[in-house]
Every structure is written in structure tokens, then in C-alpha cells.
PDB file of N, CA and C in Angstrom:
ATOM      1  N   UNK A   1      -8.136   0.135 -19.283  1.00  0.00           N
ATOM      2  CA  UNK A   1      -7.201   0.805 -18.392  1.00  0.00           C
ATOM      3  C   UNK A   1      -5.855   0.924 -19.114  1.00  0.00           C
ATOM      4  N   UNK A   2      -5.416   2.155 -19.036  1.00  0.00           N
ATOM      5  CA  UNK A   2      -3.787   2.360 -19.219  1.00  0.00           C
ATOM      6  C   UNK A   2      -3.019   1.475 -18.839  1.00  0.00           C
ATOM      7  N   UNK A   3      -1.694   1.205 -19.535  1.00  0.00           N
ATOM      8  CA  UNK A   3      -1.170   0.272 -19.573  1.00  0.00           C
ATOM      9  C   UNK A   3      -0.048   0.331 -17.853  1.00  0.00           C
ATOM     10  N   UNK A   4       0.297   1.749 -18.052  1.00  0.00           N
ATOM     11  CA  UNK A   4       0.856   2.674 -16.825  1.00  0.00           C
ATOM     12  C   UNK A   4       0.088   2.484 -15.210  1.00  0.00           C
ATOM     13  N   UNK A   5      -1.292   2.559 -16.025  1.00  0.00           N
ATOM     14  CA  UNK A   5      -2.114   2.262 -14.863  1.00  0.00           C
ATOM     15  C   UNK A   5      -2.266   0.486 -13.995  1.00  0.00           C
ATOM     16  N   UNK A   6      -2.377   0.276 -15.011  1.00  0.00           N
ATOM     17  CA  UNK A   6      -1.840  -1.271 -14.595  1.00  0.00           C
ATOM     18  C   UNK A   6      -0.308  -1.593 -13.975  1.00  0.00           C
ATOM     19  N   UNK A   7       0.239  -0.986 -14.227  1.00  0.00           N
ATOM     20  CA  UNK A   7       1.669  -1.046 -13.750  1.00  0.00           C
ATOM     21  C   UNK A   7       1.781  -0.595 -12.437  1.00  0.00           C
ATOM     22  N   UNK A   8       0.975   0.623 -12.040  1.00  0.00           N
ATOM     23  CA  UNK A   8       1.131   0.824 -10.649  1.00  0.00           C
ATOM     24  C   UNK A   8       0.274   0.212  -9.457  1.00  0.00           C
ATOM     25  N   UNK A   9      -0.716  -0.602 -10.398  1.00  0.00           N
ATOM     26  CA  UNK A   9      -1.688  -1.347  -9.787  1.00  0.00           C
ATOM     27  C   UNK A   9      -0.989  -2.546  -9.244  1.00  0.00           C
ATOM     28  N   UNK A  10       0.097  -3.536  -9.788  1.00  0.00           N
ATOM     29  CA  UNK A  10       0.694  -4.661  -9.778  1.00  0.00           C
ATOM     30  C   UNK A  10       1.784  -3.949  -8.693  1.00  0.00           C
ATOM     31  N   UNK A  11       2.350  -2.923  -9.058  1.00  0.00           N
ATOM     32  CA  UNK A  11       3.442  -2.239  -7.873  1.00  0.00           C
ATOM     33  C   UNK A  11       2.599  -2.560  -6.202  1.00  0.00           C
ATOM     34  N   UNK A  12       1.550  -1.421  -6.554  1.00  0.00           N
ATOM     35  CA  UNK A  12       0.899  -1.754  -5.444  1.00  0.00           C
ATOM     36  C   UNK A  12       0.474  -3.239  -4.548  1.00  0.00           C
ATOM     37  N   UNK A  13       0.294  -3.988  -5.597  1.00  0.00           N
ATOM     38  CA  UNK A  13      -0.074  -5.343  -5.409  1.00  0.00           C
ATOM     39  C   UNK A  13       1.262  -5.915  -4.567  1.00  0.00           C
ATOM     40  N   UNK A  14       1.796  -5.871  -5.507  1.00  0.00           N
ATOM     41  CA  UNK A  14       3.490  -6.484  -4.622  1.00  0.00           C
ATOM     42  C   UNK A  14       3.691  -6.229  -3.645  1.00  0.00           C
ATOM     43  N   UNK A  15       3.481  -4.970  -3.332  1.00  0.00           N
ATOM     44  CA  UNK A  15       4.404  -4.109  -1.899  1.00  0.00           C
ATOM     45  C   UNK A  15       3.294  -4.653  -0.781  1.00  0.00           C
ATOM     46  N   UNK A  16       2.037  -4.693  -1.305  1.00  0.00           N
ATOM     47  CA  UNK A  16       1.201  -5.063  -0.124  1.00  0.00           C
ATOM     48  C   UNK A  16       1.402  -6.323   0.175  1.00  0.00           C
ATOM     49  N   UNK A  17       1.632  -7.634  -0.746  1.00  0.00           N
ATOM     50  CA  UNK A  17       1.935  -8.749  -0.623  1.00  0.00           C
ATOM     51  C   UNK A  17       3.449  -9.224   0.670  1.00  0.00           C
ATOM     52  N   UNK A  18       4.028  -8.476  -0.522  1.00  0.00           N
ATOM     53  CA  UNK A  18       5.614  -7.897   0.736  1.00  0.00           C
ATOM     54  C   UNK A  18       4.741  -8.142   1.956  1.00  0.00           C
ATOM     55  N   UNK A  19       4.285  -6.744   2.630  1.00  0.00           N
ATOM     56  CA  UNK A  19       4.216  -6.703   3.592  1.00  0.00           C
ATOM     57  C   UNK A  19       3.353  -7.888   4.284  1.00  0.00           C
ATOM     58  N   UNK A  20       2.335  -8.433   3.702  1.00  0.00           N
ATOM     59  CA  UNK A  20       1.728  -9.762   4.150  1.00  0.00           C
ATOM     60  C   UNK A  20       3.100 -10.854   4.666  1.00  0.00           C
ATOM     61  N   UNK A  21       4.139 -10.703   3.750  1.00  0.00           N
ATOM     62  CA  UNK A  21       4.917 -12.086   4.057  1.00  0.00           C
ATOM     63  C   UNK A  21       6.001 -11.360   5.634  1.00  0.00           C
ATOM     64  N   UNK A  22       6.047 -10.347   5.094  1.00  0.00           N
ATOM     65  CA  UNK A  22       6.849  -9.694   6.271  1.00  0.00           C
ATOM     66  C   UNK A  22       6.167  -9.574   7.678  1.00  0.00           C
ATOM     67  N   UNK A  23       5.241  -9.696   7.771  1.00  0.00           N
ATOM     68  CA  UNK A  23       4.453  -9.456   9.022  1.00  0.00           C
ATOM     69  C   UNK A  23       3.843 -10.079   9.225  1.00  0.00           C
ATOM     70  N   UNK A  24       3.938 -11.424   8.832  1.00  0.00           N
ATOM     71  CA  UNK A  24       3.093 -12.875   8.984  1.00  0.00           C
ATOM     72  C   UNK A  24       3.487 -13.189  10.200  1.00  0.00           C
ATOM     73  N   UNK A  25       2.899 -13.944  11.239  1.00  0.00           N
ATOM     74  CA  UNK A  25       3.318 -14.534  12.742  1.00  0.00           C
ATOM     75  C   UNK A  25       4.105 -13.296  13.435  1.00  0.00           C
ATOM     76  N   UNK A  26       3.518 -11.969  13.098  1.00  0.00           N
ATOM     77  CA  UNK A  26       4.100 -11.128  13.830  1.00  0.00           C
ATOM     78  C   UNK A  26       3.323 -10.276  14.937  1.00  0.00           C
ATOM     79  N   UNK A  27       3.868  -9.715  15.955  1.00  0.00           N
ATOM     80  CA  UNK A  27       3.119  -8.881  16.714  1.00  0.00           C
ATOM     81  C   UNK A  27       3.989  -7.465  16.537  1.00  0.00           C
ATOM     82  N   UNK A  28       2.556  -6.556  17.105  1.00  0.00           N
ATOM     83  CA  UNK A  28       3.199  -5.203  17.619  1.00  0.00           C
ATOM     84  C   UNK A  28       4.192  -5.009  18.270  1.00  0.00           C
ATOM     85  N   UNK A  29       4.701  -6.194  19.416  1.00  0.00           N
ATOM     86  CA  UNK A  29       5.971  -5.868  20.019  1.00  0.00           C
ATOM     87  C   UNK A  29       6.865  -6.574  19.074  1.00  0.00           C
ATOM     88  N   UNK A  30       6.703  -7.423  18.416  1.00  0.00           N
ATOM     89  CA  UNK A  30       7.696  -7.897  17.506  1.00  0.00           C
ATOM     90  C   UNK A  30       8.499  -6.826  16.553  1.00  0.00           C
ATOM     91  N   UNK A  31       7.281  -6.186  16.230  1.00  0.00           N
ATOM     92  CA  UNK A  31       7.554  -5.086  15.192  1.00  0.00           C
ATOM     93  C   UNK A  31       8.449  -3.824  15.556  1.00  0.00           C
ATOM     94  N   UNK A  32       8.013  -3.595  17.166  1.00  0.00           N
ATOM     95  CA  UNK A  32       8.549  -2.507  17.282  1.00  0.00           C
ATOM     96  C   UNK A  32      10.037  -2.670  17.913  1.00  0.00           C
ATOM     97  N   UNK A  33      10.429  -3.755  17.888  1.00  0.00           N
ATOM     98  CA  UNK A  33      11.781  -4.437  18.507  1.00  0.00           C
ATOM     99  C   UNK A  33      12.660  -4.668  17.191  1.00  0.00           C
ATOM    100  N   UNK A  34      12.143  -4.519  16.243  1.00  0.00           N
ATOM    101  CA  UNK A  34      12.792  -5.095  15.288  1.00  0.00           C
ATOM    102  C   UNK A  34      13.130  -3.950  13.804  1.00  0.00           C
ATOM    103  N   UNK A  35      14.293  -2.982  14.161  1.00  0.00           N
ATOM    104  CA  UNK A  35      14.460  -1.895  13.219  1.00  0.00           C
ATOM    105  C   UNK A  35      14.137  -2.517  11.757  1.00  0.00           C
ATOM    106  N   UNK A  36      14.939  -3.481  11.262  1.00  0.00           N
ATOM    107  CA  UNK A  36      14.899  -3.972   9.979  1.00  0.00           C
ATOM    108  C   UNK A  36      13.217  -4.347   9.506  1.00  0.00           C
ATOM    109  N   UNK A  37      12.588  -5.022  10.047  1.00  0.00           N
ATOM    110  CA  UNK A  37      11.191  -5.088   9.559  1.00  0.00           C
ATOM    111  C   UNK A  37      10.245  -3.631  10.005  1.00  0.00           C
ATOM    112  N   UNK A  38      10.896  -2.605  10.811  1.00  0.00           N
ATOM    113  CA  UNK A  38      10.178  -1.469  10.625  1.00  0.00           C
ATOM    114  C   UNK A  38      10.676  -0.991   9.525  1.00  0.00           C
ATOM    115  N   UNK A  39      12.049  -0.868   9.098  1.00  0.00           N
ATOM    116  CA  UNK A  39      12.080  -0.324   7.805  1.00  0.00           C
ATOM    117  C   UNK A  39      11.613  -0.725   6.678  1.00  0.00           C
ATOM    118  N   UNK A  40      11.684  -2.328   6.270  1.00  0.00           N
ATOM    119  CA  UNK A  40      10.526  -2.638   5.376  1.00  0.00           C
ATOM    120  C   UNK A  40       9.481  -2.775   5.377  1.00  0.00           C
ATOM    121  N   UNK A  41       8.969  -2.499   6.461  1.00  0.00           N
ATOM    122  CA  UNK A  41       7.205  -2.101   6.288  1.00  0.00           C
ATOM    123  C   UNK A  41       7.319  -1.172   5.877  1.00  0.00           C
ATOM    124  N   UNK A  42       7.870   0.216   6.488  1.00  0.00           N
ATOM    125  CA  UNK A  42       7.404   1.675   5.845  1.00  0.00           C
ATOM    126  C   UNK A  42       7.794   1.651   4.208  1.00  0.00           C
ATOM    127  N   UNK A  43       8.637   1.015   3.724  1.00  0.00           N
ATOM    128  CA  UNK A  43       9.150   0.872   2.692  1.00  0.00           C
ATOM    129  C   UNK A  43       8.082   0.418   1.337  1.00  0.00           C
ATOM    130  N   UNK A  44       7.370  -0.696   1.809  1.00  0.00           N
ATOM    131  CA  UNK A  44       6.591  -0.917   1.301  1.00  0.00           C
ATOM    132  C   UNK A  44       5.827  -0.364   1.286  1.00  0.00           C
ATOM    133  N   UNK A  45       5.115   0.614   2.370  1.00  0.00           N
ATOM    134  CA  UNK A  45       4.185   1.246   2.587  1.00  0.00           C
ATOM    135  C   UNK A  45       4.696   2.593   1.657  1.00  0.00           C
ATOM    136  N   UNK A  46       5.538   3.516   1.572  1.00  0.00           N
ATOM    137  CA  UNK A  46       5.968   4.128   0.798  1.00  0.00           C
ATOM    138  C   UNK A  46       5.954   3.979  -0.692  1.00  0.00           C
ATOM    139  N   UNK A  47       6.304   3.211  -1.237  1.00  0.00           N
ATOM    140  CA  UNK A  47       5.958   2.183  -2.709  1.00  0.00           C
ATOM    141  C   UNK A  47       4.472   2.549  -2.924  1.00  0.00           C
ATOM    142  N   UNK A  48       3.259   1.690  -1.799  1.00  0.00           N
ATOM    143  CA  UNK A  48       2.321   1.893  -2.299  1.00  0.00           C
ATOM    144  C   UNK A  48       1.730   3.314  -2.243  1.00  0.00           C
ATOM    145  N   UNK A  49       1.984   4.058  -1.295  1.00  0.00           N
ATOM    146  CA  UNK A  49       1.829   5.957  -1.378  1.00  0.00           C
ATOM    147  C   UNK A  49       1.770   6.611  -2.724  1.00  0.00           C
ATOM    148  N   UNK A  50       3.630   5.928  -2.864  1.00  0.00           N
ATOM    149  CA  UNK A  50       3.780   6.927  -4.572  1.00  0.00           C
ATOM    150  C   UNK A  50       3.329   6.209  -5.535  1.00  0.00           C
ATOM    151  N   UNK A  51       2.909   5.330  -5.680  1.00  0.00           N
ATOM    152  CA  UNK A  51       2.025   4.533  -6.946  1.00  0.00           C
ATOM    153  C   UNK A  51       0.529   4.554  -6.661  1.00  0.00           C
ATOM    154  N   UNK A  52       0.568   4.675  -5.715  1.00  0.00           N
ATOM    155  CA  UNK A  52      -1.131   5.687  -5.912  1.00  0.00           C
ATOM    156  C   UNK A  52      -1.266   7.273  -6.516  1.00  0.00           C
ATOM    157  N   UNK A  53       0.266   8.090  -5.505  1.00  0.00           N
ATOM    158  CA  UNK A  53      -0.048   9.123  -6.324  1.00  0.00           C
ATOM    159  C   UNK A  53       0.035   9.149  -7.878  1.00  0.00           C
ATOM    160  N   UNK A  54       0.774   8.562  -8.026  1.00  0.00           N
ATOM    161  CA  UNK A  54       1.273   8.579  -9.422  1.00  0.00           C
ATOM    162  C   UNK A  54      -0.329   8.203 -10.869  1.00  0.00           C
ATOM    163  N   UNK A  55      -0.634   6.915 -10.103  1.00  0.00           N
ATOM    164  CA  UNK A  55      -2.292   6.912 -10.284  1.00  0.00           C
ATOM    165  C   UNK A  55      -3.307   7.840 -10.624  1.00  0.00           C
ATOM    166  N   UNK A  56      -3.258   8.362  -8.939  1.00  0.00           N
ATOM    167  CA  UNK A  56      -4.442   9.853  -8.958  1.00  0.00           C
ATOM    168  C   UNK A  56      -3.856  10.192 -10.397  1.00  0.00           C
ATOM    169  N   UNK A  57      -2.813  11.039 -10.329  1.00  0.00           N
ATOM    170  CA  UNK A  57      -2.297  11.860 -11.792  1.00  0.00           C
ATOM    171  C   UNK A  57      -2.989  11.098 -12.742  1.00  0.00           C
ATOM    172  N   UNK A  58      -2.526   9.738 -13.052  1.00  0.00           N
ATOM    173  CA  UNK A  58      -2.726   9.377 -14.387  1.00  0.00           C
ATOM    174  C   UNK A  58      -4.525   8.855 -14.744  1.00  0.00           C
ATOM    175  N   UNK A  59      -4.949   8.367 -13.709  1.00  0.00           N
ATOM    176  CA  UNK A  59      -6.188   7.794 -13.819  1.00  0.00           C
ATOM    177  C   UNK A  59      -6.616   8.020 -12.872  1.00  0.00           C
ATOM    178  N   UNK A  60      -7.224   8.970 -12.262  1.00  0.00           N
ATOM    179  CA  UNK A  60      -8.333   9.716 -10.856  1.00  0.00           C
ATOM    180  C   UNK A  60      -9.150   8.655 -10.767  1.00  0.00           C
ATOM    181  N   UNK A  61     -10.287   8.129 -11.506  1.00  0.00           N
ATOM    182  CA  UNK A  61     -11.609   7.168 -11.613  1.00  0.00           C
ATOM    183  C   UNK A  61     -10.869   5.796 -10.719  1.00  0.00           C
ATOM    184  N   UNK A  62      -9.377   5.409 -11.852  1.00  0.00           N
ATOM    185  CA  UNK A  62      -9.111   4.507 -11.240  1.00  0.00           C
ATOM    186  C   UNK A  62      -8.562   4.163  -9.619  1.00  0.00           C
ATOM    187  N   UNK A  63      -7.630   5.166  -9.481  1.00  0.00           N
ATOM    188  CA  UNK A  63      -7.418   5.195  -8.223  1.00  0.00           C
ATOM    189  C   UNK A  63      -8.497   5.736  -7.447  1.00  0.00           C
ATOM    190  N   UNK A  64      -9.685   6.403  -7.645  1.00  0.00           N
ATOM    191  CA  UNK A  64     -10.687   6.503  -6.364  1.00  0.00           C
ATOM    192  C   UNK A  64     -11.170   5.383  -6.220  1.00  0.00           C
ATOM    193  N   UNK A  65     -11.124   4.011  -7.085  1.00  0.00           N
ATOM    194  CA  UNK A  65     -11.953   2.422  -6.817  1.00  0.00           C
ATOM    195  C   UNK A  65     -11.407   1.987  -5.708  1.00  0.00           C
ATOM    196  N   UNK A  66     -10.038   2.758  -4.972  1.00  0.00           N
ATOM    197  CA  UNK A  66      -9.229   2.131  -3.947  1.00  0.00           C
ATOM    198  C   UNK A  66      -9.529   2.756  -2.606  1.00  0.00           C
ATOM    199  N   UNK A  67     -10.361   2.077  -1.790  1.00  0.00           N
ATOM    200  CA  UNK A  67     -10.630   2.776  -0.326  1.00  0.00           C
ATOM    201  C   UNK A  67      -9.452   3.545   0.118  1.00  0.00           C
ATOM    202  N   UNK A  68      -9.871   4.545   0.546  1.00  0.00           N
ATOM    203  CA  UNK A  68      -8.999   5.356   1.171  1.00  0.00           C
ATOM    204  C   UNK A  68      -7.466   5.800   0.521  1.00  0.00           C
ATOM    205  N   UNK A  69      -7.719   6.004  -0.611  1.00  0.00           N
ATOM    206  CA  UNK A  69      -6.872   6.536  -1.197  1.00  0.00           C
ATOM    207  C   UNK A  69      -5.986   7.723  -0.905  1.00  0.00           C
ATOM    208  N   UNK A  70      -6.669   8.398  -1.067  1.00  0.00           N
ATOM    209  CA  UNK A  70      -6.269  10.126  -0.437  1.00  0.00           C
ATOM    210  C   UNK A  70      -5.293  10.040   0.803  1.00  0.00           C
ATOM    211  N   UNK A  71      -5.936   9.249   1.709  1.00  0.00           N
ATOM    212  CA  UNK A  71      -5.297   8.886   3.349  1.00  0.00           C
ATOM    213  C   UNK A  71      -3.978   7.909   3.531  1.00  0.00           C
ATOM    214  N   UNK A  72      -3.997   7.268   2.520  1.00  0.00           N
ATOM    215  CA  UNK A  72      -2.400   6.322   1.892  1.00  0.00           C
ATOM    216  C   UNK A  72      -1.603   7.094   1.380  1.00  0.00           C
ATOM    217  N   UNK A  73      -2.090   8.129  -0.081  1.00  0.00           N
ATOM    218  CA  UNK A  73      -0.803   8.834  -0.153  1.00  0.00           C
ATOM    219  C   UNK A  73      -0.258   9.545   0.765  1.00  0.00           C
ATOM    220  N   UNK A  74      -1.228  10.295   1.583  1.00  0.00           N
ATOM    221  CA  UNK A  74      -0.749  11.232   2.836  1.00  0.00           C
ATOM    222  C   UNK A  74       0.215  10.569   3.616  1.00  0.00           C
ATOM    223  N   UNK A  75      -0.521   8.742   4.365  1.00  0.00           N
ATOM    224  CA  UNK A  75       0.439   8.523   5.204  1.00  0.00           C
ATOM    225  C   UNK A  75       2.202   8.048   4.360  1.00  0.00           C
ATOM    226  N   UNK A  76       1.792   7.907   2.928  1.00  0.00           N
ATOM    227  CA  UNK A  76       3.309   8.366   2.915  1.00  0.00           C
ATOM    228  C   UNK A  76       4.015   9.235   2.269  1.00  0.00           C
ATOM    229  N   UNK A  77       3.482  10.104   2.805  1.00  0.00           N
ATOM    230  CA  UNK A  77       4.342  11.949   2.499  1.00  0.00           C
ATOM    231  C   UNK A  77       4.413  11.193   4.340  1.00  0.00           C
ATOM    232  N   UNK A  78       3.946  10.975   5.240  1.00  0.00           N
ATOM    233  CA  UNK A  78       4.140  11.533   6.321  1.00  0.00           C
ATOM    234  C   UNK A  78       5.652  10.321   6.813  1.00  0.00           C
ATOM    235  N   UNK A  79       5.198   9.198   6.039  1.00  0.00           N
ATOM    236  CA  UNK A  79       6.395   7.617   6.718  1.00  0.00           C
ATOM    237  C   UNK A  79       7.702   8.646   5.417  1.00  0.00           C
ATOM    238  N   UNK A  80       7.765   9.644   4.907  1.00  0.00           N
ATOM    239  CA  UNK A  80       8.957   9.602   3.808  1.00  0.00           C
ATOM    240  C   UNK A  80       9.771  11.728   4.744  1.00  0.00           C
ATOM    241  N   UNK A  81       8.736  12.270   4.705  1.00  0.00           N
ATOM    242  CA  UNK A  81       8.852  13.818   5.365  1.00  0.00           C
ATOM    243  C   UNK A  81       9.070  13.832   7.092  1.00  0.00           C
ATOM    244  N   UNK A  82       8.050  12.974   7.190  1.00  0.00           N
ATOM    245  CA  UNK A  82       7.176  12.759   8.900  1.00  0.00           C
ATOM    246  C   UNK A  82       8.461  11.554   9.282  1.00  0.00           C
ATOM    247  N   UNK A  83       9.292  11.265   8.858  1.00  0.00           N
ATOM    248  CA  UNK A  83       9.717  10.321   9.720  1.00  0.00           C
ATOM    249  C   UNK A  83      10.333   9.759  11.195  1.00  0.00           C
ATOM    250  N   UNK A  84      10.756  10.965  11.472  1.00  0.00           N
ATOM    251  CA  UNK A  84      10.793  11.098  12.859  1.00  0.00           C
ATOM    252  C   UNK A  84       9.508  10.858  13.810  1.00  0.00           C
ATOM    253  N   UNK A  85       8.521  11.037  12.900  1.00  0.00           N
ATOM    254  CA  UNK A  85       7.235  11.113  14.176  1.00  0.00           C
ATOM    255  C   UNK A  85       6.648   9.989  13.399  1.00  0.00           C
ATOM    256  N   UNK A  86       6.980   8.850  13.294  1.00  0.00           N
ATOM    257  CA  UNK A  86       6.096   7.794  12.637  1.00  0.00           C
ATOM    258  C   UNK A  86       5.782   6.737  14.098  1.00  0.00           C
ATOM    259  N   UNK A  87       4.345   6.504  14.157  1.00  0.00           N
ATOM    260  CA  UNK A  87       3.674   5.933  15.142  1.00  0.00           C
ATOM    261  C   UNK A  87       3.875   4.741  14.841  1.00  0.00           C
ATOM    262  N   UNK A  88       4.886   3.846  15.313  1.00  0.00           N
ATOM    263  CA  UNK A  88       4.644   2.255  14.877  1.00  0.00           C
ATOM    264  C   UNK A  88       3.481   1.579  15.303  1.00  0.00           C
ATOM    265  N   UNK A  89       2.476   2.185  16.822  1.00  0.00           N
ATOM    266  CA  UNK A  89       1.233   1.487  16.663  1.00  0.00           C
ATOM    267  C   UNK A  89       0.288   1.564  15.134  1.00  0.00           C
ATOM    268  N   UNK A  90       0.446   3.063  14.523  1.00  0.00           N
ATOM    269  CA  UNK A  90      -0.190   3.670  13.929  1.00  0.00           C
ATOM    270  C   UNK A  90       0.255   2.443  12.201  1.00  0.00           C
ATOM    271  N   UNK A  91       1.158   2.074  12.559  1.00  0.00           N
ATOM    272  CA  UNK A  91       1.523   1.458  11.309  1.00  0.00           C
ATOM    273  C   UNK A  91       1.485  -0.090  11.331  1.00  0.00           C
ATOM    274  N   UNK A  92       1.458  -0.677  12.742  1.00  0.00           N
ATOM    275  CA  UNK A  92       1.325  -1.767  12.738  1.00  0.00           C
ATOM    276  C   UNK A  92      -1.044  -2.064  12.798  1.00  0.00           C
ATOM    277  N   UNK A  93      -1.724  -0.904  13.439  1.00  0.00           N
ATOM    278  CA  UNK A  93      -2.595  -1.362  13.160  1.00  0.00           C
ATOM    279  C   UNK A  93      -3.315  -0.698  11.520  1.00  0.00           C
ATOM    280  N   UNK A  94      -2.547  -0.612  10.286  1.00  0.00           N
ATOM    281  CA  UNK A  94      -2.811  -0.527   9.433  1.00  0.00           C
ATOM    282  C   UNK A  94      -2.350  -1.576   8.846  1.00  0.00           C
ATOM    283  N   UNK A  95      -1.053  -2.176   8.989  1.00  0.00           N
ATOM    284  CA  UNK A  95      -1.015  -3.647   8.835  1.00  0.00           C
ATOM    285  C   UNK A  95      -2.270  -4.664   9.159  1.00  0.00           C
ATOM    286  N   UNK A  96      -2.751  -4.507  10.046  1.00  0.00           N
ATOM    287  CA  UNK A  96      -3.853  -5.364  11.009  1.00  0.00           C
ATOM    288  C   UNK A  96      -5.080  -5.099  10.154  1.00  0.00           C
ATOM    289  N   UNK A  97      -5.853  -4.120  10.254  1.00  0.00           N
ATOM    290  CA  UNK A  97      -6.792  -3.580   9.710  1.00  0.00           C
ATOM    291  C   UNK A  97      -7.388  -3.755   8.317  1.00  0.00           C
ATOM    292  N   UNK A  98      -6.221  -2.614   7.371  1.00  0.00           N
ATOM    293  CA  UNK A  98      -6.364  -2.422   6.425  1.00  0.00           C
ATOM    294  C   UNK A  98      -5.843  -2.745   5.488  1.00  0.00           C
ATOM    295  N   UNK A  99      -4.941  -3.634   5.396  1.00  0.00           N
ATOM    296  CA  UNK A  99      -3.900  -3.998   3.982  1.00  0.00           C
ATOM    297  C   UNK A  99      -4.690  -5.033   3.114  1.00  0.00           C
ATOM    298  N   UNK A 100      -6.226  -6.012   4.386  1.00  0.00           N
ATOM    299  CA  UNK A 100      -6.307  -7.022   3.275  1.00  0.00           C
ATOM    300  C   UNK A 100      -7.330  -6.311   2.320  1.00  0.00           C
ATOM    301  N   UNK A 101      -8.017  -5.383   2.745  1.00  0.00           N
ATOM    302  CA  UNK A 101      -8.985  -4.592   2.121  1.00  0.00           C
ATOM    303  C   UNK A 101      -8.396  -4.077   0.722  1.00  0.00           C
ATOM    304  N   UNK A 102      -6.734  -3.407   0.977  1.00  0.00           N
ATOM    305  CA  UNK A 102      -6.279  -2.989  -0.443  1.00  0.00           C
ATOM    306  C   UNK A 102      -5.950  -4.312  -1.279  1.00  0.00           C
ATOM    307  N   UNK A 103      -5.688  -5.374  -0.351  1.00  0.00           N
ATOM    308  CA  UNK A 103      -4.961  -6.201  -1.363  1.00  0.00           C
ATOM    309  C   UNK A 103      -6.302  -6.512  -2.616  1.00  0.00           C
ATOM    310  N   UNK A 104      -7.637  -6.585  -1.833  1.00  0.00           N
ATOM    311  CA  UNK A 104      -8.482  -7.587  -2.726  1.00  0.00           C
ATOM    312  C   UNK A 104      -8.741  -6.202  -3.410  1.00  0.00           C
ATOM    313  N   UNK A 105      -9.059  -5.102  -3.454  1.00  0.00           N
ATOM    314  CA  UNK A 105      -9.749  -4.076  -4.384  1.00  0.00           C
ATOM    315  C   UNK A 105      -8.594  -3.966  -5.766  1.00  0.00           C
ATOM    316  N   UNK A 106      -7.348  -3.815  -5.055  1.00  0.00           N
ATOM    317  CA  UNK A 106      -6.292  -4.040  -5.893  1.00  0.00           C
ATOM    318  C   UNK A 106      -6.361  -5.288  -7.093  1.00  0.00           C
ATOM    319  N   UNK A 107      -6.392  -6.310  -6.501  1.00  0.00           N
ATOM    320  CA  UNK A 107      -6.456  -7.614  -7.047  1.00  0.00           C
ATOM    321  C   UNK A 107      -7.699  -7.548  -8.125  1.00  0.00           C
ATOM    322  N   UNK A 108      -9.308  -6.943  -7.891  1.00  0.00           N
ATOM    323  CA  UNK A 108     -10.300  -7.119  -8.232  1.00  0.00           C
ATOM    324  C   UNK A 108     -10.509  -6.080  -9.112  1.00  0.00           C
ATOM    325  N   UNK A 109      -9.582  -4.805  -9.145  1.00  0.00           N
ATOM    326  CA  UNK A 109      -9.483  -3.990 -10.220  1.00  0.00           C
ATOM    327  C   UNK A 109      -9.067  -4.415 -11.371  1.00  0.00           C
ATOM    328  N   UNK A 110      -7.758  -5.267 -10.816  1.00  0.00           N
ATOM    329  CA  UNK A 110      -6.626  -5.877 -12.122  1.00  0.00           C
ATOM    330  C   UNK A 110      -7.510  -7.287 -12.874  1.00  0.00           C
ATOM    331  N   UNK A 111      -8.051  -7.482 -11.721  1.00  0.00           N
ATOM    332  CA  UNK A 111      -8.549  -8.603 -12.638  1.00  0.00           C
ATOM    333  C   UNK A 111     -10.081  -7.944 -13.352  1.00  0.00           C
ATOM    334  N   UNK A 112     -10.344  -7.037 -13.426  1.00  0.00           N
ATOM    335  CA  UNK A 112     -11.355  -6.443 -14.136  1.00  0.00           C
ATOM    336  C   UNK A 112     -11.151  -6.234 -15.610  1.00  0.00           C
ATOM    337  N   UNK A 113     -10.034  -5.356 -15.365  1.00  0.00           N
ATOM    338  CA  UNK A 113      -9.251  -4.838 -16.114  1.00  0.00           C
ATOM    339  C   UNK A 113      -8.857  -6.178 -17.180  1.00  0.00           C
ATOM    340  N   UNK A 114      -8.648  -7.045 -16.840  1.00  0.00           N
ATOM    341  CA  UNK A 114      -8.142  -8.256 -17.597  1.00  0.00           C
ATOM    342  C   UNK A 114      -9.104  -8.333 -18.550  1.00  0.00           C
ATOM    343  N   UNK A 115     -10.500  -9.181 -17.454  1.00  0.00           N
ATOM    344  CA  UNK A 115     -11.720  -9.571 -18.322  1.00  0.00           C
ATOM    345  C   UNK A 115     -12.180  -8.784 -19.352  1.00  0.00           C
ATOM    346  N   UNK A 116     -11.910  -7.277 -19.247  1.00  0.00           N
ATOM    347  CA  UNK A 116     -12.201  -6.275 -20.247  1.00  0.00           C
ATOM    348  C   UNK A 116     -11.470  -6.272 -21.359  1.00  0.00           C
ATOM    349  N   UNK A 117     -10.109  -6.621 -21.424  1.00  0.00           N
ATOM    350  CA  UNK A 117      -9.334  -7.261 -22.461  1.00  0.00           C
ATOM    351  C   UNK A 117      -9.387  -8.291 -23.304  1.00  0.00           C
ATOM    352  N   UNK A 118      -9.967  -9.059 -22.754  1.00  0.00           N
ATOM    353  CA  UNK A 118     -10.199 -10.197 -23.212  1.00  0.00           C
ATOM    354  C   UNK A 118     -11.170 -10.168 -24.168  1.00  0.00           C
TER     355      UNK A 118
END
């Protein structure tokens, strides 16, 4: 793997981590009461958008290993363009759902990527 490619892989890694520590012992009404942790969720969530796109560009193969790829960069063209109409259910149950799914594919790419170095 590109060295670039690895770089946006660890970006990604972080921002999702972020959001793990940020939304730990949290609820939906917590979230939606609380401007400052809505802005760093989308924030993070934004981060990981454009370092996927940036991905697709550089390594397609690699970024399709990441579920739902296509549907992350979209939702952030939509949390960065769309912001007025951003669904905080819509973002808190992608917190819920789906973040641990990216964290480990993320994690299990990079560490692929390692062993292949080695």
C-alpha cells in the first residue's frame, strides 16, 4: 500500500477513535442538547468523508475494503454542503451502528498492510 494511502487510513482511524471518546456514556438526547459535541462529531465525521475521498482517488481497491464507502463520502458532502438539514438522529444512529464496523476494517487493513511489510 501507498504510503499516502496509509496516511489517510490512520486519519481515518483517529477521527473515528475521536468520536468513540466523544460519545462515550452518551445519549441521543445528550447529543442533541449539546452544540459543541454536535460540532465535533460532524467534524470528525467530515475528516473521515474527505480521507476516504481522497483514497477512492488514490487507491479505489483500497478504499472499496471499507463498508460503505461511497455512503460516508456522501454523508459528508451532505454534514459540510447539507448542513442546515443535518439529522442528528441520522448521525447519532451512525455513531451507534456503524463506527465500530469502520474502526476494525480500518484497523485490519493497516494492520495488513504492516504484515506485508514486514
Amino acid at each position: 500500500m501507498q504510503l499516502e494511502a496509509r496516511k489517510y487510513l490512520y486519519d481515518i482511524q483517529q477521527a473515528a477513535r475521536r468520536l468513540e471518546q466523544f460519545t462515550e456514556g452518551r445519549t441521543l438526547d445528550t447529543y442533541v442538547a449539546d452544540a459543541m459535541l454536535r460540532a465535533a462529531v460532524e467534524r470528525q465525521f467530515e475528516i473521515i468523508g474527505e480521507a476516504l475521498a481522497r483514497l477512492r482517488k488514490l487507491d479505489p481497491d483500497v478504499c472499496g475494503s471499507v463498508t460503505d464507502a461511497g455512503r460516508i463520502i456522501a454523508f459528508r458532502n451532505i454534514l459540510i454542503h447539507g448542513y442546515a438539514d443535518v439529522d442528528d438522529r441520522l448521525v447519532w444512529n451512525i455513531v451507534e451502528t456503524k463506527l465500530q464496523l469502520l474502526i476494525r476494517e480500518v484497523t485490519d487493513l493497516m494492520a495488513r498492510d504492516s504484515a506485508q511489510g514486514a
